[in-house]
Protein backbone atom coordinates (compact mmCIF):
# COMPACT_ATOMS: atom_id res chain seq x y z
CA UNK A 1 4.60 -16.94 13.22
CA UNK A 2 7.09 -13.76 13.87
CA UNK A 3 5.36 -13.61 17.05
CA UNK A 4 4.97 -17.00 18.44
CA UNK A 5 8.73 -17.32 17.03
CA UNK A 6 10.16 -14.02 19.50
CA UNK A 7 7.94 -15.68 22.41
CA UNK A 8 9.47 -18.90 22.78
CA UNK A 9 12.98 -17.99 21.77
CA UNK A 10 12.97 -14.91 24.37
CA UNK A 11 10.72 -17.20 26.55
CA UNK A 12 14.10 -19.30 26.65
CA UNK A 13 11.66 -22.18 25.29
CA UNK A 14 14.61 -23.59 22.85
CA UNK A 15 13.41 -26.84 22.55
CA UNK A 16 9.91 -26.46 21.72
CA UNK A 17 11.49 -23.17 19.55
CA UNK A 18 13.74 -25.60 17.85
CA UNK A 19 10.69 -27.45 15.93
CA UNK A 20 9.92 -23.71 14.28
CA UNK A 21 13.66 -22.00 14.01
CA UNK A 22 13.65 -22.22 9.93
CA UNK A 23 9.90 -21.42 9.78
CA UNK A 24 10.63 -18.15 12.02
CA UNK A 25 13.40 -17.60 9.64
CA UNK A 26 10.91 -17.65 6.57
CA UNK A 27 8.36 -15.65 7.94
CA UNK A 28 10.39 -12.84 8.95
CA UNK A 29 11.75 -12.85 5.18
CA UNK A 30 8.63 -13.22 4.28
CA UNK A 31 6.98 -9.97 5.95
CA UNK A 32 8.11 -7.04 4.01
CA UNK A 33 7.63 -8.45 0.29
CA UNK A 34 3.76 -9.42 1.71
CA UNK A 35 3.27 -5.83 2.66
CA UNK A 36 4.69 -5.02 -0.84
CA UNK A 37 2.51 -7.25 -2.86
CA UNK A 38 -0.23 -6.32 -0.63
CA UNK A 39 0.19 -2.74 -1.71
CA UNK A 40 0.74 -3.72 -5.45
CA UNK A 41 -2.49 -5.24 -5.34
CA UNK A 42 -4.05 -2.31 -3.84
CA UNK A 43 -2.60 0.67 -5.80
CA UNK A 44 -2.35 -1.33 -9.59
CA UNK A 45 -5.16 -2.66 -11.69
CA UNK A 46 -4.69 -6.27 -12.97
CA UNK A 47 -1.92 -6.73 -10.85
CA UNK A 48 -1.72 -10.97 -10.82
CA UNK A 49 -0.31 -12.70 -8.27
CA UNK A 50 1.20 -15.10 -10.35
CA UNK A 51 4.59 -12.84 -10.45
CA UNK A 52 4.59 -12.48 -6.69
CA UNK A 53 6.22 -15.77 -5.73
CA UNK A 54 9.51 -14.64 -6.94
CA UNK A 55 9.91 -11.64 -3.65
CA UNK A 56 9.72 -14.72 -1.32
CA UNK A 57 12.78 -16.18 -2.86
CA UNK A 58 15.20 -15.55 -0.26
CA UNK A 59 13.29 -16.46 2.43
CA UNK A 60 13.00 -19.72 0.76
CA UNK A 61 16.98 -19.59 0.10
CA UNK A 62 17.45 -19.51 4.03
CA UNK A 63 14.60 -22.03 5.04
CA UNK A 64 15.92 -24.52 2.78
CA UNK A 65 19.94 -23.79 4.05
CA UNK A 66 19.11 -24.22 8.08
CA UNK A 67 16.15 -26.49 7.47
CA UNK A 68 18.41 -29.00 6.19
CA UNK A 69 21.64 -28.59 8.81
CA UNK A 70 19.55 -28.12 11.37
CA UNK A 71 17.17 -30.45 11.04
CA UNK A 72 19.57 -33.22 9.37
CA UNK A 73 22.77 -32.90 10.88
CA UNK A 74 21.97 -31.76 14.22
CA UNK A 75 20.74 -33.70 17.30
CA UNK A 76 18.13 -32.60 19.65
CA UNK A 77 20.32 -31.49 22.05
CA UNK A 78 22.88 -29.67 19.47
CA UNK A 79 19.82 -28.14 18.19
CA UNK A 80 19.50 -26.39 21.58
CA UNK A 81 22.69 -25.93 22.77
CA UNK A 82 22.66 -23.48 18.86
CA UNK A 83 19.91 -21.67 19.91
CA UNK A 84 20.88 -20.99 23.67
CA UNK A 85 24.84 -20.58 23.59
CA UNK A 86 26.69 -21.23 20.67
CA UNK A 87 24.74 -18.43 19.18
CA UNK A 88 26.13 -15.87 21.44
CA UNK A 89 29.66 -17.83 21.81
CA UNK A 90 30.46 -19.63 18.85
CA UNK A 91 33.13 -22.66 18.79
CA UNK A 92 34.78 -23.93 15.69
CA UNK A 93 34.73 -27.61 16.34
CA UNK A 94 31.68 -29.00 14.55
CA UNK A 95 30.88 -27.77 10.60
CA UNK A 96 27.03 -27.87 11.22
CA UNK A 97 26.92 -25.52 14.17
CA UNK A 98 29.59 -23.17 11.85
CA UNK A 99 27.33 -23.02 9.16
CA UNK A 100 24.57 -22.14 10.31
CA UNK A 101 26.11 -19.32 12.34
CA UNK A 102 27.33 -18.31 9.02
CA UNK A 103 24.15 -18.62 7.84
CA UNK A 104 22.59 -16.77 10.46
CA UNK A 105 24.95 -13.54 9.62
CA UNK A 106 24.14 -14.12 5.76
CA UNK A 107 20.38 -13.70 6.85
CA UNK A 108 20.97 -10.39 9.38
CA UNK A 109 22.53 -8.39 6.58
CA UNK A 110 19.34 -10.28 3.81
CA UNK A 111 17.21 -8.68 6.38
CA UNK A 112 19.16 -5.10 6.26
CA UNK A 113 18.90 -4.97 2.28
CA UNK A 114 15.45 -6.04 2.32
CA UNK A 115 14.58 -3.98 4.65
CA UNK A 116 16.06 -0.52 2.68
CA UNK A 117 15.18 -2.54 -0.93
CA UNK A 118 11.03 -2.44 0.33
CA UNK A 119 10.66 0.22 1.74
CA UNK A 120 12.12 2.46 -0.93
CA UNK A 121 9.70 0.23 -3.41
CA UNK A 122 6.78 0.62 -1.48
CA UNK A 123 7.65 4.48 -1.14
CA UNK A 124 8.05 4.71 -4.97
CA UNK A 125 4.63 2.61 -5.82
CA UNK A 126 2.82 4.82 -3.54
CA UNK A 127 3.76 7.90 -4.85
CA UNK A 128 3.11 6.83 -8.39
CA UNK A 129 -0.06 5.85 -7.39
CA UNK A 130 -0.86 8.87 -5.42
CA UNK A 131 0.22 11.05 -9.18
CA UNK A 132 -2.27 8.95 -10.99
CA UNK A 133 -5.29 9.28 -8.43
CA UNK A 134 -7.30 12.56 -10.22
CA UNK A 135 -6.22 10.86 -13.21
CA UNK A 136 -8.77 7.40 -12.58
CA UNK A 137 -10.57 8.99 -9.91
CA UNK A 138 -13.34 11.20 -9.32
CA UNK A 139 -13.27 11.72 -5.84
CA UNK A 140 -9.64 10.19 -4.59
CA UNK A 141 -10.33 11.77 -0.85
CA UNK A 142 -11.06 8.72 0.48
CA UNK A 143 -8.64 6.26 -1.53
CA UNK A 144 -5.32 8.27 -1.17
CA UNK A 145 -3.23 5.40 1.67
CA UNK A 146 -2.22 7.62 3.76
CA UNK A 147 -1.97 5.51 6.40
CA UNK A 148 0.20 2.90 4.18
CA UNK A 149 2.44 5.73 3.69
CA UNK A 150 2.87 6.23 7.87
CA UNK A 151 2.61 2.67 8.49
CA UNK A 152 6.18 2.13 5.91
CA UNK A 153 8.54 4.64 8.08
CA UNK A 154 6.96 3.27 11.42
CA UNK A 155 7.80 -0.02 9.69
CA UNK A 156 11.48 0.48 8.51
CA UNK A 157 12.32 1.76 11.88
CA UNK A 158 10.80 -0.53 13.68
CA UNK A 159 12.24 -3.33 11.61
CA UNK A 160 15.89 -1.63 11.46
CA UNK A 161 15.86 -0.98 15.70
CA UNK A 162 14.96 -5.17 16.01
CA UNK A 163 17.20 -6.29 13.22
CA UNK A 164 19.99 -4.00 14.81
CA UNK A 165 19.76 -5.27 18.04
CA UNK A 166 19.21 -8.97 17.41
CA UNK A 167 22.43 -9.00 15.38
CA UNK A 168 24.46 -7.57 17.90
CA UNK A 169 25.36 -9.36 21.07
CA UNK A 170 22.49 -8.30 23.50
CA UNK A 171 24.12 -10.02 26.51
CA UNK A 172 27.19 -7.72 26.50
CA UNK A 173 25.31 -4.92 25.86
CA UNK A 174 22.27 -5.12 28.16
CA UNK A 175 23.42 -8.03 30.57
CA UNK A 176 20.29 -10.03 29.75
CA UNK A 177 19.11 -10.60 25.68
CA UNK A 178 15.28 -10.87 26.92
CA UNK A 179 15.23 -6.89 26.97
CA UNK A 180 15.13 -7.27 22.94
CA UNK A 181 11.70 -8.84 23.69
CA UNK A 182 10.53 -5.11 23.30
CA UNK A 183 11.69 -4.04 20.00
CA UNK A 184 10.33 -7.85 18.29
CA UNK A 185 7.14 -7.54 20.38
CA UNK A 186 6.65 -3.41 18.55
CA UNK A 187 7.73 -5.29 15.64
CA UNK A 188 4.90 -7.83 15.70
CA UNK A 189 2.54 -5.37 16.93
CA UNK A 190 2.99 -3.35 14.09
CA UNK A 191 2.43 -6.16 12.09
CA UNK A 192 -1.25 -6.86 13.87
CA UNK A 193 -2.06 -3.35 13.24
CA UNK A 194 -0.84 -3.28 9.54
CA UNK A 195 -3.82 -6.65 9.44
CA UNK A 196 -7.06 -4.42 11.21
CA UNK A 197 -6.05 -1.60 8.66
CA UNK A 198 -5.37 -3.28 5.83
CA UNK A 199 -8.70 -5.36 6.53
CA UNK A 200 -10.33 -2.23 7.08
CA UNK A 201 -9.58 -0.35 4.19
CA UNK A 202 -11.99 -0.51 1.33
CA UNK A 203 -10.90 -2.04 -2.62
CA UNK A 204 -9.79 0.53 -4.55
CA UNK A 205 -10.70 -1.37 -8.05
CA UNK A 206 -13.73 -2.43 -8.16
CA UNK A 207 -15.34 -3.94 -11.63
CA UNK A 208 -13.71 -3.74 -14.94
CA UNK A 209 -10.30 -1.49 -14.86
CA UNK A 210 -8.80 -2.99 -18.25
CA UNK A 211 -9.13 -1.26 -21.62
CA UNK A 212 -9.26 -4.94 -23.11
CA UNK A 213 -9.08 -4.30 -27.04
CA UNK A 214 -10.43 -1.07 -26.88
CA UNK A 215 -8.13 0.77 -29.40
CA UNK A 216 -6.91 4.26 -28.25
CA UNK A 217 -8.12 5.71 -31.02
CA UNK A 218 -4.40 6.32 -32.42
CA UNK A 219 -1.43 8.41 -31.31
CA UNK A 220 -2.48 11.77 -32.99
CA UNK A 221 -4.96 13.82 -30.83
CA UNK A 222 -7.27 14.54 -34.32
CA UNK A 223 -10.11 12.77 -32.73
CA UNK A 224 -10.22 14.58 -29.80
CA UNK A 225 -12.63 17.22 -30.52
CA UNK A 226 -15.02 13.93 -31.44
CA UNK A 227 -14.01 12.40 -27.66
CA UNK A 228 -14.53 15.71 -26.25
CA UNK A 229 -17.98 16.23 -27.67
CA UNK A 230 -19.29 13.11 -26.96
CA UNK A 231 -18.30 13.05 -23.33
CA UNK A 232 -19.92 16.38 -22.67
CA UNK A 233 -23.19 14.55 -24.06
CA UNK A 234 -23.10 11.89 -22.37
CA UNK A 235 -22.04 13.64 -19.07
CA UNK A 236 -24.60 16.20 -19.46
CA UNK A 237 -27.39 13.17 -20.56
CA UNK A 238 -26.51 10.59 -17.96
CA UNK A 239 -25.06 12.57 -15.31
CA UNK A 240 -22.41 9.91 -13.99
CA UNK A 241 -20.82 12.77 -12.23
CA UNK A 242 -23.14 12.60 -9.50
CA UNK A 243 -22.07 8.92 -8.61
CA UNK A 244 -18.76 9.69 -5.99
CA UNK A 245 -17.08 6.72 -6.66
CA UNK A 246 -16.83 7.68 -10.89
CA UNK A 247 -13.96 6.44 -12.21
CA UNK A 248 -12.11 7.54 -15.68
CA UNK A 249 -12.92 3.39 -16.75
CA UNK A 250 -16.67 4.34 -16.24
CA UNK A 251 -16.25 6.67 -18.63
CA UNK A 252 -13.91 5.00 -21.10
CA UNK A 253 -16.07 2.09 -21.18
CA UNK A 254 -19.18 4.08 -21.95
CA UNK A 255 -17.81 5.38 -25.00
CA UNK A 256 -15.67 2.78 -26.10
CA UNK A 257 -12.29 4.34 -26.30
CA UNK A 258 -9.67 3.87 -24.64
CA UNK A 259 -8.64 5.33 -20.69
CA UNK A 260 -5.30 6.22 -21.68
CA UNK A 261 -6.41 8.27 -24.91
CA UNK A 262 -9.30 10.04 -22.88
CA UNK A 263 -6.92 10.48 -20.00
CA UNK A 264 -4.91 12.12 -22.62
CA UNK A 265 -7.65 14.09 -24.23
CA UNK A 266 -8.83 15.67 -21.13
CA UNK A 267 -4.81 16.98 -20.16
CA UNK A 268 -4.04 18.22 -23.38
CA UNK A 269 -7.73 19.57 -24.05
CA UNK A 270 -9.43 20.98 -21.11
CA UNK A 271 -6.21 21.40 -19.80
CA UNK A 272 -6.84 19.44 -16.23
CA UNK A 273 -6.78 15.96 -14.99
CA UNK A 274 -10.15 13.80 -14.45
CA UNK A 275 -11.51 14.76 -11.24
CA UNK A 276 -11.04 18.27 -12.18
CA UNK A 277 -13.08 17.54 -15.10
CA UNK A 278 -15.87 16.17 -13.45
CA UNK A 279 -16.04 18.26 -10.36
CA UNK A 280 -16.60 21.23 -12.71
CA UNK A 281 -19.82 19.44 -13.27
CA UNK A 282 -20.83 18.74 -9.69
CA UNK A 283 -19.68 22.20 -8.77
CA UNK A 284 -22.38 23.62 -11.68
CA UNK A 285 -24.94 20.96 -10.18
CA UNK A 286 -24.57 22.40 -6.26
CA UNK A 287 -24.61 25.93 -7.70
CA UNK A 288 -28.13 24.81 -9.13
CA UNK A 289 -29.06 23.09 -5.70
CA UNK A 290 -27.50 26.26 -3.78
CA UNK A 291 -30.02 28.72 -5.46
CA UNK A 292 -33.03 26.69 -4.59
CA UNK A 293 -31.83 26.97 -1.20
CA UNK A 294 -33.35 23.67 -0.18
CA UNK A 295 -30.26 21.98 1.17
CA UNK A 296 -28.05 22.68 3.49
CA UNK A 297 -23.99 21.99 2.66
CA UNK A 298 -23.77 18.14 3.76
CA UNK A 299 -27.19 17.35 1.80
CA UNK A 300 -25.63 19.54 -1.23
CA UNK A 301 -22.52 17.80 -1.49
CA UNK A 302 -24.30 14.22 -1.31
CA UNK A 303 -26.24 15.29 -3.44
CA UNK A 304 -23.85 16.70 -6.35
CA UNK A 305 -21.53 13.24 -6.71
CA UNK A 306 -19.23 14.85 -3.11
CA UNK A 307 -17.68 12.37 -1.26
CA UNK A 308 -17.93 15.21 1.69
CA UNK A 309 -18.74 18.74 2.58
CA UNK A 310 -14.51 19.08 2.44
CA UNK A 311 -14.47 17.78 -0.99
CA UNK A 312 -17.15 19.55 -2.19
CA UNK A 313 -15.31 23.18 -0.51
CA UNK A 314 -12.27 22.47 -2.10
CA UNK A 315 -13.38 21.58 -5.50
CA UNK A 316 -15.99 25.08 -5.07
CA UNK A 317 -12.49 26.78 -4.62
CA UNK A 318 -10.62 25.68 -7.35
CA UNK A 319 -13.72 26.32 -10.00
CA UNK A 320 -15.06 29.51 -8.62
CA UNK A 321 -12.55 31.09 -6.83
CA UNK A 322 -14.22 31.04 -3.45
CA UNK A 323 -16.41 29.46 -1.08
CA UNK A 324 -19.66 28.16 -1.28
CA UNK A 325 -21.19 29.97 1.19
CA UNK A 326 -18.95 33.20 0.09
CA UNK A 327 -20.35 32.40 -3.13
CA UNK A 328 -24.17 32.11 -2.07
CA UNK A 329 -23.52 35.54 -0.39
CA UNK A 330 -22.33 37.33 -3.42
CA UNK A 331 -25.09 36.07 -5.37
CA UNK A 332 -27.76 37.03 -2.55
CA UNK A 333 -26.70 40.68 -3.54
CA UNK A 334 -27.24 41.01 -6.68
């Protein structure tokens, strides 16, 4: 809709534009809070949409204010005559046309605090969510947005250049408004490429993420040693570490407590997050498939719950201190 909208208005079609002027209004509104919600649902588990309808609000608030002048108290012709000149050099002789250039201003400067309002959200709910990855995840290599994070500035100064611009008087500045045909066109790119990657990229929760009415086992940490000892069974029994996708629900769910209290247990116990904890296993498992000397590095990080051979270094690192294959040579000489 942003797109078809900048073609026919910059296309000078203003009559056939005229039938979708308060739509185009509502679906620029509308594009930031999507991307928002889109990330909410991507970076929190459980998020419901059912909360979501209250972001498209003012978009709404301006459809419904030119929907009804322009549609109700303008004719055809004054519909056009809006859109191609009064626009850019208003009268004050008719109340409808006044409002809804009054309107229109009202909706540049919604677009400006939108604009700063999302981007600063989106900013904030990614880097909460990219604090808590190695606390659900196992591996979080592969689920970290980075591209959401370089898609937002590209966005905000795309959407800033256009909404700067349009609200200015492009006549008098570049002696023909159709050169801001560039800056909505980036705009609405950006917007197609935001769709392949954000079809693209893979669910982050997958199953069950809730606790339900687990109970966390209460607020002291006395029955952590219990946790603690049971996990190391089960982890040493089951082996779930050697699944890459293993997430800190897997594990709460398996021994019925609750992900924030073994979150918990794990920090203040072993004294690192959850995909520290469980790479220490996968990094003993490799060792074991290093000394048979069967596999080479790809094959032994598959094999020992690595998303990659990257994953697999860095994690070596932070355990032992060094490299695999520094590590395989020390233990060659002795």
């Amino acid at each position: 809709m942003v797109f078809l909208g900048n073609y026919l208005y910059f296309s000078h079609n203003y009559h056939t534009y005229s039938y979708l002027h308060s739509f185009h209004i509502f679906s620029v509104l509308a594009v930031y809070p999507s991307v928002y919600i889109y990330v909410l649902l991507l970076t929190r588990p459980g998020y419901s949409l059912r909360s979501a309808w209250r972001h498209f609000v003012p978009g709404l608030v301006f459809f419904v204010l030119s929907a009804t002048v322009f549609y109700f108290f303008l004719t055809p012709e004054q519909r056009v005559y809006f859109l191609s000149t009064y626009r850019l050099h208003p009268t004050y002789d008719n109340f409808a046309l006044r409002f809804l250039f009054r309107v229109r201003y009202f909706n540049i400067a919604a677009l400006f605090v939108q604009n700063v309002l999302y981007a600063v959200l989106i900013y904030k709910v990614l880097a909460g969510y990219r604090k808590q990855l190695p606390e659900w995840f196992s591996d979080p290599s592969g689920i970290s947005l980075g591209w959401m994070r370089i898609f937002n500035a590209t966005f905000i100064l795309a959407a800033f250049l256009s909404i700067s611009f349009y609200s200015i008087n492009p006549v008098k500045l570049f002696g023909d408004e159709r050169y801001l045909i560039f800056l909505l066109y980036l705009f609405a790119v950006i917007i197609w490429i935001l769709g392949i990657l954000g079809n693209n990229q893979k669910e982050v929760f997958t199953g069950k993420q809730d606790d339900g009415n687990i109970s966390d086992n209460g607020s002291e940490p006395q029955g952590y040693e219990k946790l603690s000892e049971a996990m190391k069974v089960w982890m040493e029994m089951e082996k779930p570490y050697l699944k890459p996708d293993l997430k800190i629900w897997d594990v709460s769910l398996a021994l019925h407590t609750n992900r924030t209290y073994l979150s918990r247990m794990i920090n203040q116990l072993h004294r690192c997050n959850f995909s520290q904890y469980v790479n220490r296993y996968r990094v003993e498992h490799s060792k074991t498939l290093l000394r048979e000397g069967r596999m080479n590095l790809e094959e032994t990080a598959q094999s020992s719950g690595f998303g990659s051979v990257s994953t697999l270094i860095r994690a070596f690192r932070e355990v032992e201190g060094t490299t695999p294959k520094q590590w395989m040579r020390q233990n060659a000489s002795r």
